[in-house]
Protein backbone atom coordinates (compact mmCIF):
# COMPACT_ATOMS: atom_id res chain seq x y z
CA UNK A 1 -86.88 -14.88 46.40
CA UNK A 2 -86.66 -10.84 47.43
CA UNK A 3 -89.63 -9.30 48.76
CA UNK A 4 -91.46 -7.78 45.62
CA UNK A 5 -91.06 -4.03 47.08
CA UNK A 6 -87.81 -4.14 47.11
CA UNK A 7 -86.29 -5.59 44.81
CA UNK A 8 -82.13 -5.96 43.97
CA UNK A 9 -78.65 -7.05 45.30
CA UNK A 10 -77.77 -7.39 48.73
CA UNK A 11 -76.18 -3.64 48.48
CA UNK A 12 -79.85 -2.35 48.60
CA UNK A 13 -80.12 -3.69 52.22
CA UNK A 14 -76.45 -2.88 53.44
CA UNK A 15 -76.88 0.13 52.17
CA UNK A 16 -80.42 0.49 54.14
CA UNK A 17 -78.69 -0.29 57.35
CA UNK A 18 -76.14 1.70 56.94
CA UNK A 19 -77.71 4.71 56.21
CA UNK A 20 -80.80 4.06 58.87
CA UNK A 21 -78.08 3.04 61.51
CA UNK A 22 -76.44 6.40 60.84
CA UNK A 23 -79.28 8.70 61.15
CA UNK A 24 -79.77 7.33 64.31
CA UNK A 25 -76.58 7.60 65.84
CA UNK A 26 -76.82 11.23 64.37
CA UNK A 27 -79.87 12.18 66.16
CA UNK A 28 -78.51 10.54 69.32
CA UNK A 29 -75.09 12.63 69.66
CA UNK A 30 -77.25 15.86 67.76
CA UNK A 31 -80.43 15.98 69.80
CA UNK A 32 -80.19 13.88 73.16
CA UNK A 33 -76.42 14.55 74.03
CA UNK A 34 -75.61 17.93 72.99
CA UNK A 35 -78.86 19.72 72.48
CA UNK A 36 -81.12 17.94 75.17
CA UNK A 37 -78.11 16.94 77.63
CA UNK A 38 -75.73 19.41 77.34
CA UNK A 39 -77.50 23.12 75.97
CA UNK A 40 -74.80 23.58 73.52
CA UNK A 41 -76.80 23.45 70.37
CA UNK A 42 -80.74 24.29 69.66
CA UNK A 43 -82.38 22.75 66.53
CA UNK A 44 -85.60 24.38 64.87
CA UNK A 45 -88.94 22.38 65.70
CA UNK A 46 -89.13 20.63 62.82
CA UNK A 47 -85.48 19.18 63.24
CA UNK A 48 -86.20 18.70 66.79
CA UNK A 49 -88.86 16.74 66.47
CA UNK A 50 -87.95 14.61 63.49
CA UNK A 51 -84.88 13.32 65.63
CA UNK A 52 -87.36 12.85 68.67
CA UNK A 53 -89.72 10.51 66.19
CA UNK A 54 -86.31 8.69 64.98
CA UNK A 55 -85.29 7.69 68.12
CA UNK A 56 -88.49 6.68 69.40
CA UNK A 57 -88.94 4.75 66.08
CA UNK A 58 -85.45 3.25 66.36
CA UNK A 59 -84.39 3.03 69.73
CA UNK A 60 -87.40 3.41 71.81
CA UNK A 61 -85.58 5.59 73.72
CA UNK A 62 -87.39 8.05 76.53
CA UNK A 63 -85.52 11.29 76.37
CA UNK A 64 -85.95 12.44 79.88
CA UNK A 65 -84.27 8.90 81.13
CA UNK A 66 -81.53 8.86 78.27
CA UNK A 67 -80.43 12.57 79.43
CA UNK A 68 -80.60 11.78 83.21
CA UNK A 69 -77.92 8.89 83.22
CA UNK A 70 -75.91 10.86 81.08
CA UNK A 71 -75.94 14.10 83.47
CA UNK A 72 -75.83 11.82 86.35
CA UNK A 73 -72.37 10.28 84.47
CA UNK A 74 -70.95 13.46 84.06
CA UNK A 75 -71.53 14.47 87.55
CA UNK A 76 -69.71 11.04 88.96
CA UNK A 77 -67.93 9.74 86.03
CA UNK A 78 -65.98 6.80 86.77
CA UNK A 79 -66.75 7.07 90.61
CA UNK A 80 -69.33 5.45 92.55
CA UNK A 81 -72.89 6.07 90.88
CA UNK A 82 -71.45 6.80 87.86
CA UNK A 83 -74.03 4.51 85.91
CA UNK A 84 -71.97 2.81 83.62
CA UNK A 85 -68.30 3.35 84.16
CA UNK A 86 -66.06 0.38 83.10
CA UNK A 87 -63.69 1.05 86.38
CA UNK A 88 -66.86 0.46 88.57
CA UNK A 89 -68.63 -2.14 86.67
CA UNK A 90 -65.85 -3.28 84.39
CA UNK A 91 -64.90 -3.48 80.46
CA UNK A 92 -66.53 -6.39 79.41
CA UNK A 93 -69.85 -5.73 81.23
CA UNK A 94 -70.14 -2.46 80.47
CA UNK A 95 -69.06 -3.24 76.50
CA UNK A 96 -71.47 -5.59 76.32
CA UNK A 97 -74.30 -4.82 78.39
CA UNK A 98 -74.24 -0.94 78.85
CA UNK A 99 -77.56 -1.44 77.12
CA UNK A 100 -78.73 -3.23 80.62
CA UNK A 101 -77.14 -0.93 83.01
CA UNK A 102 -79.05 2.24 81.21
CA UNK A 103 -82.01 -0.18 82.07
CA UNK A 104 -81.52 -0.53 85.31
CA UNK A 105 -80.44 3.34 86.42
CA UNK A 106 -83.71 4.22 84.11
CA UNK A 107 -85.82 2.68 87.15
CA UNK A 108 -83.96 4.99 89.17
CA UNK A 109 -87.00 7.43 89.82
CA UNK A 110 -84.47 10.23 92.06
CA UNK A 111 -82.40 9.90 88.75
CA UNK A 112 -84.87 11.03 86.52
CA UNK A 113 -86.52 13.41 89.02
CA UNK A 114 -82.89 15.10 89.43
CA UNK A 115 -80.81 15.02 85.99
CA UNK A 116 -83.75 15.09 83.79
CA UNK A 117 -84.65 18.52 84.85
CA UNK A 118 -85.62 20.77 81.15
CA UNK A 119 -86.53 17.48 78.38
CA UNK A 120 -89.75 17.52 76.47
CA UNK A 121 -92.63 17.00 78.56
CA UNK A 122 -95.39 18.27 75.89
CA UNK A 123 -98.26 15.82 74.81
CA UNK A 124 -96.85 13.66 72.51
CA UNK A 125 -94.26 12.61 74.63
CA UNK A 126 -96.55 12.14 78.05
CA UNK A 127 -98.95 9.97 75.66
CA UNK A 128 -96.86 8.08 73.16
CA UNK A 129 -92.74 8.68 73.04
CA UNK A 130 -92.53 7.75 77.02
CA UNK A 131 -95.69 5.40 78.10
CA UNK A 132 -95.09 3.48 74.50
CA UNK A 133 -92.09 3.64 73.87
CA UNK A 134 -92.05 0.03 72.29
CA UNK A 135 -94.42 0.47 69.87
CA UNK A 136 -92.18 2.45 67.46
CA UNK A 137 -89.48 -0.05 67.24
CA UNK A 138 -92.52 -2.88 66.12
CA UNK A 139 -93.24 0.09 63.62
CA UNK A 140 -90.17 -0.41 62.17
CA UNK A 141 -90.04 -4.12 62.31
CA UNK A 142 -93.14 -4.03 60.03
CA UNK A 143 -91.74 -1.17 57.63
CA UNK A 144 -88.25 -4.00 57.65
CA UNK A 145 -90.28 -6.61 56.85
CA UNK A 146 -92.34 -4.75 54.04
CA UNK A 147 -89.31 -4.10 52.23
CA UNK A 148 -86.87 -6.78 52.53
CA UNK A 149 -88.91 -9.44 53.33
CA UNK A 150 -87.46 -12.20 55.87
CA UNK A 151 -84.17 -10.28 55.32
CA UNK A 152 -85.58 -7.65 57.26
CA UNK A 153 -85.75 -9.61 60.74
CA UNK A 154 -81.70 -9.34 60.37
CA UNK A 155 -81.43 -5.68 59.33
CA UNK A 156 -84.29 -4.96 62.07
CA UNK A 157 -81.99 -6.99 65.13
CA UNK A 158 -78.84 -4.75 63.77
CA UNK A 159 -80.88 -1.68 63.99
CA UNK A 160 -82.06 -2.62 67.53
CA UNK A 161 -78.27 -3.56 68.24
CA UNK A 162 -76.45 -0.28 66.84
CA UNK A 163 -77.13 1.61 69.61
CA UNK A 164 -76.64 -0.59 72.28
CA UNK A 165 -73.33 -1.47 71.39
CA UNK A 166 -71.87 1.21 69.68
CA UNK A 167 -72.79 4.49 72.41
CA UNK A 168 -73.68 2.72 75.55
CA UNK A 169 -70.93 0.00 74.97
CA UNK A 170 -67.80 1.28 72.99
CA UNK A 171 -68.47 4.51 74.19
CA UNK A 172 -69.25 4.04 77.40
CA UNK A 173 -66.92 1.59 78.22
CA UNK A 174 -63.87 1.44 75.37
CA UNK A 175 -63.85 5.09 75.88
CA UNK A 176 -62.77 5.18 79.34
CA UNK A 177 -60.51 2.39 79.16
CA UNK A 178 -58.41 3.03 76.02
CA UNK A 179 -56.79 5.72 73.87
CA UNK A 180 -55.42 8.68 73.55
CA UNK A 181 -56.17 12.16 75.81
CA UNK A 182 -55.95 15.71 74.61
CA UNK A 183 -55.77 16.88 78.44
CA UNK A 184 -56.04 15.27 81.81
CA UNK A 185 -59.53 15.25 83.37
CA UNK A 186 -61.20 13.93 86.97
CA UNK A 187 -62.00 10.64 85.13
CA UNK A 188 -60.55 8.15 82.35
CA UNK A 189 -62.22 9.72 79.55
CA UNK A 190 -60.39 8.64 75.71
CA UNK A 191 -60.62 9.55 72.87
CA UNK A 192 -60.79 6.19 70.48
CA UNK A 193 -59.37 7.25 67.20
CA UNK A 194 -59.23 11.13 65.53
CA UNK A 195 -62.17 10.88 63.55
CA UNK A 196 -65.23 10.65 64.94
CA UNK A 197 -67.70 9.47 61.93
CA UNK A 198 -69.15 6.04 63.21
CA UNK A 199 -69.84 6.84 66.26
CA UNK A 200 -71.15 10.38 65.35
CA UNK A 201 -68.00 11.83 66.35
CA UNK A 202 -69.09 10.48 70.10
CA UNK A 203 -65.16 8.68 69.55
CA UNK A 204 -63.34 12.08 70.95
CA UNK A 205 -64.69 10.83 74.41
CA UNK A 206 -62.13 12.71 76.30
CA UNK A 207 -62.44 15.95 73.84
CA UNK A 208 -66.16 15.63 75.64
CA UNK A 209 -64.80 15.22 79.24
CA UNK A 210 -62.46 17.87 79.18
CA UNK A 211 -64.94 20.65 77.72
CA UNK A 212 -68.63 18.78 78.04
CA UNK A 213 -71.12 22.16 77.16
CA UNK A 214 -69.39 22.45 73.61
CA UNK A 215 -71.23 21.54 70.49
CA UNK A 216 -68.25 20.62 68.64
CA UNK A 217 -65.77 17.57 70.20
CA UNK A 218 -62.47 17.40 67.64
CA UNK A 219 -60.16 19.66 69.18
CA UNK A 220 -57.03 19.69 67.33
CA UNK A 221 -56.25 20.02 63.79
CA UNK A 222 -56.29 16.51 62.10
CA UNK A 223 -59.17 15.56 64.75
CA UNK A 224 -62.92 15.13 62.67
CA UNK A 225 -66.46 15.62 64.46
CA UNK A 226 -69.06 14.76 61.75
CA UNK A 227 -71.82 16.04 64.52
CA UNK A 228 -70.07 19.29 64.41
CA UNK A 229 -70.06 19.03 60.48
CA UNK A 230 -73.86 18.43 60.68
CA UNK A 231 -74.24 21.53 63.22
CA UNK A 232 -72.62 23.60 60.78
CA UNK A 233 -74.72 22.59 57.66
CA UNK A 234 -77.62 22.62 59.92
CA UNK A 235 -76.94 26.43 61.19
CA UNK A 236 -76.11 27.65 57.57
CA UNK A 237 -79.45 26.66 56.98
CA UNK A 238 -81.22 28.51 59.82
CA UNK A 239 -82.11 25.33 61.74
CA UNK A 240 -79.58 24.85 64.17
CA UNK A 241 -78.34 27.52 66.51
CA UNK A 242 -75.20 26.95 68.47
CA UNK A 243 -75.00 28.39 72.66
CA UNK A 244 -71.77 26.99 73.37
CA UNK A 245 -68.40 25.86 72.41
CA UNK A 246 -66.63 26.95 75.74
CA UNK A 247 -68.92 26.36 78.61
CA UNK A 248 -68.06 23.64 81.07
């Protein structure tokens, strides 16, 4: 029987995951890869911090760590210390347990202290976001569970699973192993297919590599970023302000 809240077909919770799944990758590629790691795009407070609260809600993620190991990737991708390269590591390990190896360079303490230079360090995140992190992916275990019922254990464990697999997995790992390149770059950057919507638009990998301080990564004309269509709708609106599409 369906948990009384929630009541309906089994579209109400694949659409639920979907959309929940989505925002997340969105604030991940928006707000800790090209606004936190990379300068190229400043949100307003309000956005800033709602995609903070997300990820810490959904992820657990600690900015300062999550912007570190991607800096520190840039600076040796594919080489030796690159965190998580797939030609140091390999495919399968870093495909399926990139979530791990962000684990293990997070304990890294001359990491942190030296690539996470300039993320949040106000009050919320020195006494909630980073010393309990956990406790806002138990938040939304109980707000699953509320609405769906036992249902919600599953749609809670693909939550907890999006992320893992889908940025520090596919594109971590597929995305310097296979596909196409728009130009030739220092590493073995990809780009996994033209339009970059599941992923955030985090699939033109190599679009990234070759020009990483731009907010937008489609390139050529039948290439699609939906970040960069988010940006857009976001700096019509006054609360998004894009510094770069050039730097390096």
């Amino acid at each position: 029987m369906r948990h009384k809240l929630c009541r309906g077909n089994s579209m109400t919770e694949i659409l639920y995951t979907l959309i929940t799944t989505h925002i997340t990758i969105t604030c991940v590629t928006l707000y800790l890869h090209r606004s936190q790691s990379h300068r190229a795009v400043t949100f307003h407070t309000v956005i800033s911090h709602f995609m903070r609260f997300w990820l810490w809600l959904t992820t657990g993620q600690i900015t300062c760590e999550w912007v570190a190991i991607h800096r520190k990737h840039h600076s040796r991708s594919d080489q030796p210390g690159d965190p998580h390269s797939p030609h140091q590591f390999g495919i399968w390990r870093v495909l399926f347990g990139g979530a791990f190896l962000y684990r293990q360079e997070g304990r890294n303490e001359k990491t942190i202290s030296v690539y996470g230079v300039g993320t949040p360090d106000d009050w919320i995140e020195r006494r909630l976001y980073t010393p309990y992190n956990w406790i806002g992916i138990f938040i939304l275990l109980s707000v699953d569970l509320l609405l769906f019922g036992a249902v919600g254990v599953i749609i809670w464990a693909i939550q907890m699973l999006w992320i893992p697999f889908w940025a520090a997995g596919v594109i971590n790992g597929v995305a310097h192993w296979w596909g196409y390149r728009n130009g030739q770059t220092t590493d073995q950057s990809r780009n996994l297919v033209p339009f970059g919507i599941i992923v955030g638009g985090e699939e033109l990998h190599n679009n990234h590599h070759l020009n990483p301080g731009s907010a937008k990564l489609s390139r050529r004309w039948f290439e699609f970023d939906v970040g960069w269509l988010y940006i857009q709708l976001l700096s019509y609106c006054g609360l998004a302000k894009v510094r770069s599409l050039n730097s390096v």
